[in-house]
Protein backbone atom coordinates (compact mmCIF):
# COMPACT_ATOMS: atom_id res chain seq x y z
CA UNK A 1 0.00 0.00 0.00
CA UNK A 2 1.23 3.61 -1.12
CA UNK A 3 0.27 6.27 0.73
CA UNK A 4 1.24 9.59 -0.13
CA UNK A 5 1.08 12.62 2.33
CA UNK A 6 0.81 16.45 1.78
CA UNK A 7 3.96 17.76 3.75
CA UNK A 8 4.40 21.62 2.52
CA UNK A 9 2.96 22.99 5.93
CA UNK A 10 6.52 21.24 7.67
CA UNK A 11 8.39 23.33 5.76
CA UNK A 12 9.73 26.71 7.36
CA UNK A 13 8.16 27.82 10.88
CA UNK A 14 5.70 25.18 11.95
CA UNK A 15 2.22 26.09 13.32
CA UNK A 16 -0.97 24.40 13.53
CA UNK A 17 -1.32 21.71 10.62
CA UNK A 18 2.60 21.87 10.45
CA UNK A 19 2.93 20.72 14.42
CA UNK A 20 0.06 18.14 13.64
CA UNK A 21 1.95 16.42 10.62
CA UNK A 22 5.28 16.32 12.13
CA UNK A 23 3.85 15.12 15.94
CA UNK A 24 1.74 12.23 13.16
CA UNK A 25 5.46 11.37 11.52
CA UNK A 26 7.26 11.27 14.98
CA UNK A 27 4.68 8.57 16.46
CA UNK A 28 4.44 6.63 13.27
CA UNK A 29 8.09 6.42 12.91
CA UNK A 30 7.37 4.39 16.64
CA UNK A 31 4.57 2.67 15.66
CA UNK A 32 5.13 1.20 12.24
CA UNK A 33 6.24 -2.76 13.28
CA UNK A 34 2.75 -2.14 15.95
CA UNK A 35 0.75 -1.49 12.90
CA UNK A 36 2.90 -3.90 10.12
CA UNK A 37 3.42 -1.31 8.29
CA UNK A 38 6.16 -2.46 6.98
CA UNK A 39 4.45 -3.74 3.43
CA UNK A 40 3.05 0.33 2.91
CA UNK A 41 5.48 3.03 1.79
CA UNK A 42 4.80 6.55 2.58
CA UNK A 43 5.89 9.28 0.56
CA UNK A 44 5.81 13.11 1.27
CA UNK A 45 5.79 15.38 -1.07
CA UNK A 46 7.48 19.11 -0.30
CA UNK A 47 7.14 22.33 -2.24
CA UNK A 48 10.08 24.17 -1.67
CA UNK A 49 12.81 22.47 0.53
CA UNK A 50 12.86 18.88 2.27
CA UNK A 51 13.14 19.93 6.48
CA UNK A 52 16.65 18.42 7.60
CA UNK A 53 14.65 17.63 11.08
CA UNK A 54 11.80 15.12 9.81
CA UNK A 55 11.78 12.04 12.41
CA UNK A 56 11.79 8.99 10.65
CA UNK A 57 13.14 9.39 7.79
CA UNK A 58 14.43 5.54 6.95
CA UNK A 59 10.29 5.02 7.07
CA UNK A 60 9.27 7.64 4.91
CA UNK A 61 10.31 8.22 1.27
CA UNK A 62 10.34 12.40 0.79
CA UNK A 63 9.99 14.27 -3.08
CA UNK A 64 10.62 17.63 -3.30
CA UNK A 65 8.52 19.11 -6.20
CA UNK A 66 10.12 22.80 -6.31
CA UNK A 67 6.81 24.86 -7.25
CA UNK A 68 6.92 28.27 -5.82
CA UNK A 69 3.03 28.91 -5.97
CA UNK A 70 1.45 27.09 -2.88
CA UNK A 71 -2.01 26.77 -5.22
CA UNK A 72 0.15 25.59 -8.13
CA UNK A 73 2.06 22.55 -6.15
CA UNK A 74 -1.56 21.81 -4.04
CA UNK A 75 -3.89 21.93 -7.49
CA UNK A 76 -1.35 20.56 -10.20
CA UNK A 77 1.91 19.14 -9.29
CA UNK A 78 1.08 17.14 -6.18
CA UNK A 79 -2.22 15.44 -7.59
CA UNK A 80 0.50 14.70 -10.93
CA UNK A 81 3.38 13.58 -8.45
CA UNK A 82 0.75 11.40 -6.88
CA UNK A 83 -0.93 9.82 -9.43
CA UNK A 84 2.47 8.81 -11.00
CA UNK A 85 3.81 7.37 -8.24
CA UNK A 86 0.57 5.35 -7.96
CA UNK A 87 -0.45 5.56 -4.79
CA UNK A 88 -3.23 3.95 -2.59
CA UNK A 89 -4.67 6.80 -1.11
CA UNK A 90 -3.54 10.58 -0.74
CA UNK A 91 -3.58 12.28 2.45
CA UNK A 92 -3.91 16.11 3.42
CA UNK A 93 -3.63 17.25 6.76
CA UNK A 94 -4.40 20.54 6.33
CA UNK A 95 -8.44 21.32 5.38
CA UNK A 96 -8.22 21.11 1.53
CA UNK A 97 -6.96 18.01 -1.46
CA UNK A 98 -6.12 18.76 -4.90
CA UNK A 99 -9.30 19.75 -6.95
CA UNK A 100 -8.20 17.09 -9.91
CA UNK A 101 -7.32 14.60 -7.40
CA UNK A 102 -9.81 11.37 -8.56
CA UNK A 103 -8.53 8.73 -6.79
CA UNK A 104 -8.74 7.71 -3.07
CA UNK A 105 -8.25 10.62 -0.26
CA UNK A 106 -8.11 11.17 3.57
CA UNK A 107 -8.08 15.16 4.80
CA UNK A 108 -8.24 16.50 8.04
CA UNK A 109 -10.11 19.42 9.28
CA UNK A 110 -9.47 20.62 12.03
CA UNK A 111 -11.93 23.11 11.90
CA UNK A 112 -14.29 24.96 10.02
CA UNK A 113 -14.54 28.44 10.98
CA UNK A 114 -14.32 29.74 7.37
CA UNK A 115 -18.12 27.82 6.62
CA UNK A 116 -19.96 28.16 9.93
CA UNK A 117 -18.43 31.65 10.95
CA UNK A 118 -17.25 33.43 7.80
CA UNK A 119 -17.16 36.93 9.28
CA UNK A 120 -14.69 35.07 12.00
CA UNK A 121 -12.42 33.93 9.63
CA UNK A 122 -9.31 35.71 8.66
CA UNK A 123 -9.30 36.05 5.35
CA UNK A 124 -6.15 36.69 3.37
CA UNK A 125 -7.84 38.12 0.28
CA UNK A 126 -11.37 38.71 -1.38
CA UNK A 127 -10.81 35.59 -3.76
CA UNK A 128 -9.27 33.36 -0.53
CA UNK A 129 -12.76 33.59 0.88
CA UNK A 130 -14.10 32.09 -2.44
CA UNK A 131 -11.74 29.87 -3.32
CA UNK A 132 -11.28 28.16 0.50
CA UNK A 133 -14.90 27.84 1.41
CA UNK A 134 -15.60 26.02 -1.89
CA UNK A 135 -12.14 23.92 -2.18
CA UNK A 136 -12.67 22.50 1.16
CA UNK A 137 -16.05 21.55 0.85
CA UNK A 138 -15.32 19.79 -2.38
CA UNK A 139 -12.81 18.28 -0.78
CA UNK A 140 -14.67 16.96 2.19
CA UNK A 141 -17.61 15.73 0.01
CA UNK A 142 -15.25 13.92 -2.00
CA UNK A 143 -13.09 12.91 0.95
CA UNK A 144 -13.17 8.57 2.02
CA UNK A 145 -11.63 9.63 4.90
CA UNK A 146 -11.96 12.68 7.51
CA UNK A 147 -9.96 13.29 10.40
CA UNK A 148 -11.46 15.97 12.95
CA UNK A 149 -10.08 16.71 16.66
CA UNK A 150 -12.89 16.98 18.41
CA UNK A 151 -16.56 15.66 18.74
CA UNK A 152 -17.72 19.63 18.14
CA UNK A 153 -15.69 19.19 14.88
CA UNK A 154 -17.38 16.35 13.81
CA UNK A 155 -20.98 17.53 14.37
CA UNK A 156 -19.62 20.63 12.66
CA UNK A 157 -18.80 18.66 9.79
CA UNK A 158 -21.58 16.40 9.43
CA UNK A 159 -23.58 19.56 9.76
CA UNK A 160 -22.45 22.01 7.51
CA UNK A 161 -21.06 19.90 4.96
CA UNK A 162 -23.65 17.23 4.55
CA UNK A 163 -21.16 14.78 5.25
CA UNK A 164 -22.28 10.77 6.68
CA UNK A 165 -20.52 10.41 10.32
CA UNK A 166 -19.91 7.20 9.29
CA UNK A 167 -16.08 8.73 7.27
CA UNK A 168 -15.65 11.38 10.34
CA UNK A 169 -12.93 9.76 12.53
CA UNK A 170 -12.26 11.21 15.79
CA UNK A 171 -8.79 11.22 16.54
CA UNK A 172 -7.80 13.68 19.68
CA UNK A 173 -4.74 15.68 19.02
CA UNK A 174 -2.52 16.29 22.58
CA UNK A 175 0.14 19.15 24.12
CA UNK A 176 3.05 19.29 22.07
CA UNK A 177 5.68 16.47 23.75
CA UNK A 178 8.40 19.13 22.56
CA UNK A 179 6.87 21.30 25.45
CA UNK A 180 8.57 18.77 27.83
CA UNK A 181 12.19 18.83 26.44
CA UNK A 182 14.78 22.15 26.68
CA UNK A 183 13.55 25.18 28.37
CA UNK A 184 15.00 28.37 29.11
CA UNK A 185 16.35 29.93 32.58
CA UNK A 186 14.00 32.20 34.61
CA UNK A 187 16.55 34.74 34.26
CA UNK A 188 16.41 34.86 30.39
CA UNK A 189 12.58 35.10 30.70
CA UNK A 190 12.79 37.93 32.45
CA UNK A 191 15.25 39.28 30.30
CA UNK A 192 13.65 38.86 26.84
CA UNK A 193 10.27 39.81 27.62
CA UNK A 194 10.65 42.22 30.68
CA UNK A 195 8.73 40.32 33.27
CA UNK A 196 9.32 41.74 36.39
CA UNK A 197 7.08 39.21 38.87
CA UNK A 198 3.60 37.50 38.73
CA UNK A 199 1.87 37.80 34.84
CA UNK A 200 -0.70 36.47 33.25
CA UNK A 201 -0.39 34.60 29.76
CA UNK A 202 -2.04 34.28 26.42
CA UNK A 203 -0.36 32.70 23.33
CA UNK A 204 -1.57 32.48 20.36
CA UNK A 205 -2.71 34.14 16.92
CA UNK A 206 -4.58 37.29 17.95
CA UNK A 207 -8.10 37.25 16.65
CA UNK A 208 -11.62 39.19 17.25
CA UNK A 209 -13.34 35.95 18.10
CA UNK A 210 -10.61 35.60 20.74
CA UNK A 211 -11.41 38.75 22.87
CA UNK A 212 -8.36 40.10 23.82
CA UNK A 213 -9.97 43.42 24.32
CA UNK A 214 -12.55 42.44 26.55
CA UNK A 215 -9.81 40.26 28.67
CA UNK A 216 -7.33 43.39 28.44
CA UNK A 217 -10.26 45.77 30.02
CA UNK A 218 -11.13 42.93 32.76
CA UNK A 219 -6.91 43.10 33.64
CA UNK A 220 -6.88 46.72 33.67
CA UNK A 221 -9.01 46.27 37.20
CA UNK A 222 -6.61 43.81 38.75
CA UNK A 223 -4.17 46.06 38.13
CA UNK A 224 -5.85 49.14 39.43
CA UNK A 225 -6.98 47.44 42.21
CA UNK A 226 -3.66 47.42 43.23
CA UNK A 227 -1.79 44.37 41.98
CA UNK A 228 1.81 44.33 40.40
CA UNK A 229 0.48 41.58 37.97
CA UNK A 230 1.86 41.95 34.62
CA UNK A 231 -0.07 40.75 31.19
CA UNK A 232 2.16 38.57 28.25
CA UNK A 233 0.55 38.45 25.30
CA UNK A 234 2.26 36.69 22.79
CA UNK A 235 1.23 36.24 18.81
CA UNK A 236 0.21 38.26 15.68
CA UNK A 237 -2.43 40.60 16.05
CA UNK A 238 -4.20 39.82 13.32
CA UNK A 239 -7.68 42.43 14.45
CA UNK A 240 -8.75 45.00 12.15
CA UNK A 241 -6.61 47.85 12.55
CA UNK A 242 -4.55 45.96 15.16
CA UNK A 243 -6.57 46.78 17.96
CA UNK A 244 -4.95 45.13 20.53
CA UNK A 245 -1.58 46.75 20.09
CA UNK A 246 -3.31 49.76 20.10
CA UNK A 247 -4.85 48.26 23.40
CA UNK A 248 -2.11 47.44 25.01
CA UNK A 249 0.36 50.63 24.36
CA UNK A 250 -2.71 52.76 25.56
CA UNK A 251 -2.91 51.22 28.81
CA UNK A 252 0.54 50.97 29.46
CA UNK A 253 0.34 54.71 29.02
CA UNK A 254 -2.33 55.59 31.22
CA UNK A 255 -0.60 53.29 34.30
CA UNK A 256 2.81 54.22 33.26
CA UNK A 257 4.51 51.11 33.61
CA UNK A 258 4.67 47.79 31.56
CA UNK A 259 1.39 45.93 32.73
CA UNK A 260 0.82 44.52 29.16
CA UNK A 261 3.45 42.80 27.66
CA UNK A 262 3.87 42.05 24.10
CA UNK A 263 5.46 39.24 21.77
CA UNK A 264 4.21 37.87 18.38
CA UNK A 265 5.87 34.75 18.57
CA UNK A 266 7.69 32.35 21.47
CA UNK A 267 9.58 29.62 21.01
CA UNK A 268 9.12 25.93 22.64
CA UNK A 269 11.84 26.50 25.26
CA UNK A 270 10.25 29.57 26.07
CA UNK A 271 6.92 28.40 25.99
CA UNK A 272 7.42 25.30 28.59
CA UNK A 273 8.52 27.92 31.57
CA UNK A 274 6.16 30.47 30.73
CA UNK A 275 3.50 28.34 31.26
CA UNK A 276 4.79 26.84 34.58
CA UNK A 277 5.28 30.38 35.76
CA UNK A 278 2.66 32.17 34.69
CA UNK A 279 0.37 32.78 37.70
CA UNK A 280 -2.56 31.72 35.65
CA UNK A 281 -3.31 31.32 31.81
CA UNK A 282 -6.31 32.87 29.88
CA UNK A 283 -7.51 31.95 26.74
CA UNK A 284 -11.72 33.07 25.21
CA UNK A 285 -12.87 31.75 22.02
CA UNK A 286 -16.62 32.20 19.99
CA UNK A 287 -15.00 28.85 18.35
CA UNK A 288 -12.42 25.99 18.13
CA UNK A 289 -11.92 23.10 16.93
CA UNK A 290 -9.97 21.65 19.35
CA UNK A 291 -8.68 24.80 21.09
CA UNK A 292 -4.55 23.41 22.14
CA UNK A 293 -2.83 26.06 23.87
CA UNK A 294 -5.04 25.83 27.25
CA UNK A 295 -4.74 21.72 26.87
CA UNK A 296 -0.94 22.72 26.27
CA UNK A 297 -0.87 24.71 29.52
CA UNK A 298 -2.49 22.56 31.66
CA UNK A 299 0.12 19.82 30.71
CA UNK A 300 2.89 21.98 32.26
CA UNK A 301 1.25 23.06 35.32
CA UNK A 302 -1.19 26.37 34.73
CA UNK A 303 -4.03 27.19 35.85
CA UNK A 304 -6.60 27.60 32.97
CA UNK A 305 -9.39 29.89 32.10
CA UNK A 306 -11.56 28.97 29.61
CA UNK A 307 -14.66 29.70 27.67
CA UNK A 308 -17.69 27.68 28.32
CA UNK A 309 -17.92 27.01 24.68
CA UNK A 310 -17.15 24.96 20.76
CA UNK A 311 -14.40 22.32 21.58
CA UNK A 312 -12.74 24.21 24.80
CA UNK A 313 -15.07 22.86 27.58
CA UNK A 314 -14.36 19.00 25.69
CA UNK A 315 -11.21 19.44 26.13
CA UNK A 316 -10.49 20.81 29.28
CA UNK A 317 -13.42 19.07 31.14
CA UNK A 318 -14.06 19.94 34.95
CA UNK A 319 -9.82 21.22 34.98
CA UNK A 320 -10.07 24.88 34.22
CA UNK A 321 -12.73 28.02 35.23
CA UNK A 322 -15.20 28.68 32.30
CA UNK A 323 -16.05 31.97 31.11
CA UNK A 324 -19.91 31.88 30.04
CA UNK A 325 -20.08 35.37 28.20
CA UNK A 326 -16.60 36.30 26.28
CA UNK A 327 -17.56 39.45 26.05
CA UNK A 328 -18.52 39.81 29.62
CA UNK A 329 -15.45 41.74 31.30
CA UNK A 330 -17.10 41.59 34.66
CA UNK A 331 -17.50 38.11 34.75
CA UNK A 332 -13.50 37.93 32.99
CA UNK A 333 -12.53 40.21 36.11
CA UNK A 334 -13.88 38.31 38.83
CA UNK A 335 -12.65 35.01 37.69
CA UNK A 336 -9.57 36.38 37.27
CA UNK A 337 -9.23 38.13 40.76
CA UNK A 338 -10.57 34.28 42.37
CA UNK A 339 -7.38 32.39 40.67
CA UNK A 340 -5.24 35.37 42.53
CA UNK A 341 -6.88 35.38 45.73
CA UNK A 342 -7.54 31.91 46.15
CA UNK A 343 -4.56 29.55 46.49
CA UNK A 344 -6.04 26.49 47.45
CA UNK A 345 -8.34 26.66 44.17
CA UNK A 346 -5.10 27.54 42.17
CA UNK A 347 -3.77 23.97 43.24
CA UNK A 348 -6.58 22.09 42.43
CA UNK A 349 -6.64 23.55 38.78
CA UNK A 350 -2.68 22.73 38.36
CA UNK A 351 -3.55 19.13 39.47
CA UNK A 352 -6.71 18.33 37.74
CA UNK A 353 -5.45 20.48 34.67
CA UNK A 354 -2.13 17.51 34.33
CA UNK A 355 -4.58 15.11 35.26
CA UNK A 356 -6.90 16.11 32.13
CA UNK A 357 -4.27 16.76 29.45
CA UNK A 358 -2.84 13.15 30.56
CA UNK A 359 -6.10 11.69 29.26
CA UNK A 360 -5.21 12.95 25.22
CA UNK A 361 -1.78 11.75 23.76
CA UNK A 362 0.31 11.61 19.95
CA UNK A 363 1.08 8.04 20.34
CA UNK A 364 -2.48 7.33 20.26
CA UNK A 365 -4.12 10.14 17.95
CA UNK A 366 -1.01 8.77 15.48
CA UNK A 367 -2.18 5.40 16.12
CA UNK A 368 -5.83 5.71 15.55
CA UNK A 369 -5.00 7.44 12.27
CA UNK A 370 -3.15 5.39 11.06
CA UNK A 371 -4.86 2.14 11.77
CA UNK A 372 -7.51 4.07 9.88
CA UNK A 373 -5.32 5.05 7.05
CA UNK A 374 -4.31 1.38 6.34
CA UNK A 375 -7.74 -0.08 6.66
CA UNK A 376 -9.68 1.95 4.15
C-alpha cells in the first residue's frame, strides 16, 4: 500500500497543521512494526525544501517538487506527483486536497470556521474567501476519509457539509511532547520579555473571536486594584486595525509602567517555563476546533481559564474556570481576581489540569489514524 502525504505545511516555521503532521510522523516512525506497516510506503511530497529535522526518515520516502506557488504545487503538481507514483490513497492534513485529485483521499479538518463563521475567519484576500470555502467543501464531500479533533468538529462537519458520520474519525490531538524537552532559565525570561514578577499569559494568533480586548479591560481592574500583575501576550495581532496593540500601548500609558506585555511569537523552550510560571493562563474563544494552547498549559502546570464554549469545555473538562459570556469583562474580572486570591483553588486547577491533558496523547491520535489510514 502507497500512501502519499501532503507535507508543505513542515516546511519553514511550523504552526498548527505543520505541528500536527510532524507530531503524526514522529509517532508513526514508533509505531510502524505495531501497525505492520512495513508492506506500505509513505511518501511526502514538499514544495520548496525537504526539512533536515523530519523524524523517521528511513520510514518515509520524501519528493521535493520545487513549485513556488502554494495553489500551483496543491492543485497541479502534487495530484501529478501522486498519481504517477501510484499511490493507494492521498492524504492532506491541512483542510483542503487537490481539486483534480480522482482517486482515493483522507483530509483533516481541524476546523471549520471559514463555513460556519465566515465573518470570523481571517481572510487573506477577497478571492481566498471564495476559493477556500468552496475547495474544502469539495474536498470533504469527495473525501473517504476525515480526520477531525474533536466531537464539536465532527458535528460541525456532518452539519455544515452534509457529510455521513460514518467517514468522520475522531482522533484527539494532545500538548506538544516538545513542550517537555529544553527550556529556558528564569533569568532569560525575564530578560527577553521584561517580566518583572507574577503575569498572566495568552499565546496564540490574535483574533476578534478571541477577545483580547474584553480580557485586556477585565486586567486593567486587577491592576488598578492594586496588583503588580503583569499581562504577556504573545502572537500576531491579526484584528482590524490591530486593535490590541493599540490596546495594550494605551494602557501601558495611562498606568505608566509595563502591565501589558507584548510578543508575536515564542519559542518551545520559552513556551514550557512560561507556562509553569505564569500565575494563571487565559484563553476566550466564539469557536475551536480543538482549542490546544489551554490543553498545552495545563500539561505543564497552569491554571486555565476557559470559555464555556465549541471544543474548549471538551477538552479541558471539569480542569479549568469557564467563562460563560466572552464578552462579559465583569464576569473575565472576577474570575480572574478568584485564581489570585484563592490559592487552594489555584492547586486544584494545576492538578486536575495535568490530570486532564494526561487523558489525550500523539502516540495514540497517530495510532488511531493510522490504523484508519491502512484499513480503508
Amino acid at each position: 500500500m502507497i500512501i502519499g502525504i501532503d507535507a508543505h505545511n513542515l516546511e519553514g516555521n511550523r504552526t498548527g497543521v505543520g505541528r500536527y503532521l510532524a507530531n503524526l510522523l514522529q509517532e508513526w516512525s514508533k509505531l510502524s512494526s505495531k501497525f505492520k506497516v512495513q508492506s506500505s510506503k509513505f511518501i511526502l511530497y514538499f514544495k520548496d525544501k525537504i526539512p533536515e529535522d523530519l523524524p523517521g526518515l528511513e520510514l518515509f520516502e520524501s519528493k521535493l517538487l520545487k513549485v513556488s506557488s502554494t495553489a500551483k504545487f496543491m492543485h497541479w503538481n502534487l495530484s501529478r506527483a501522486a498519481k504517477k507514483d501510484k499511490v493507494d490513497i492521498l492524504f492532506c492534513p491541512g483542510y483542503i486536497a487537490p481539486i483534480f485529485w480522482q482517486g482515493k483521499l483522507a483530509l483533516t479538518l481541524h476546523d471549520i470556521i471559514y463555513e460556519a463563521h465566515p465573518e470570523w475567519f481571517n481572510w487573506r484576500s477577497p478571492i481566498d474567501k471564495i476559493l477556500l470555502k468552496w475547495i474544502s467543501k469539495k474536498s470533504a464531500q469527495k473525501a473517504d476519509l476525515i480526520f477531525v479533533p474533536s466531537e464539536f468538529s465532527k458535528n460541525e462537519v456532518a452539519k455544515y457539509y452534509k457529510i455521513d458520520s460514518k467517514k468522520i474519525v475522531l482522533t484527539y490531538e494532545a500538548a506538544d511532547p516538545k513542550l517537555a524537552a529544553k527550556e529556558s532559565s528564569e533569568e532569560e525570561l525575564a530578560g527577553k520579555y521584561e517580566i518583572k514578577n507574577k503575569f498572566a499569559f495568552y499565546v496564540g494568533s490574535i483574533f476578534s473571536r478571541r477577545h483580547l480586548p474584553e480580557i485586556i479591560a477585565a486586567f486593567e481592574k486587577i491592576v488598578a486594584a492594586g496588583s503588580d500583575y503583569q499581562f504577556l501576550i504573545a502572537g500576531r495581532d491579526y484584528t482590524r486595525g490591530r486593535e490590541v496593540n493599540r490596546l495594550a500601548e494605551e494602557l501601558n500609558q495611562r498606568l505608566d509602567e509595563q502591565a501589558i506585555l507584548r510578543a508575536d511569537y515564542i519559542d518551545d523552550a520559552d513556551l514550557r517555563l512560561l507556562y509553569r510560571r505564569c500565575a494563571f493562563f487565559i484563553w476566550l474563544s466564539d469557536y475551536e476546533g480543538f482549542g490546544l494552547p489551554p490543553l498545552e498549559a495545563a500539561a505543564c502546570g497552569a491554571p486555565v481559564i476557559t470559555s464555556d464554549s465549541t471544543s474548549l469545555k471538551e477538552m479541558v473538562g471539569e480542569a479549568a474556570l469557564l467563562i460563560k459570556d466572552n464578552s462579559d469583562k465583569e464576569e473575565i474580572y472576577q474570575t480572574m481576581k478568584n485564581i489570585i486570591n484563592d490559592g487552594k483553588l489555584r492547586e486544584q486547577l494545576i492538578i486536575k489540569g495535568k490530570e486532564q491533558a494526561a487523558k489525550f496523547s500523539w502516540e495514540k491520535c497517530a495510532g488511531e489514524t493510522l490504523e484508519a489510514l491502512i484499513k480503508i
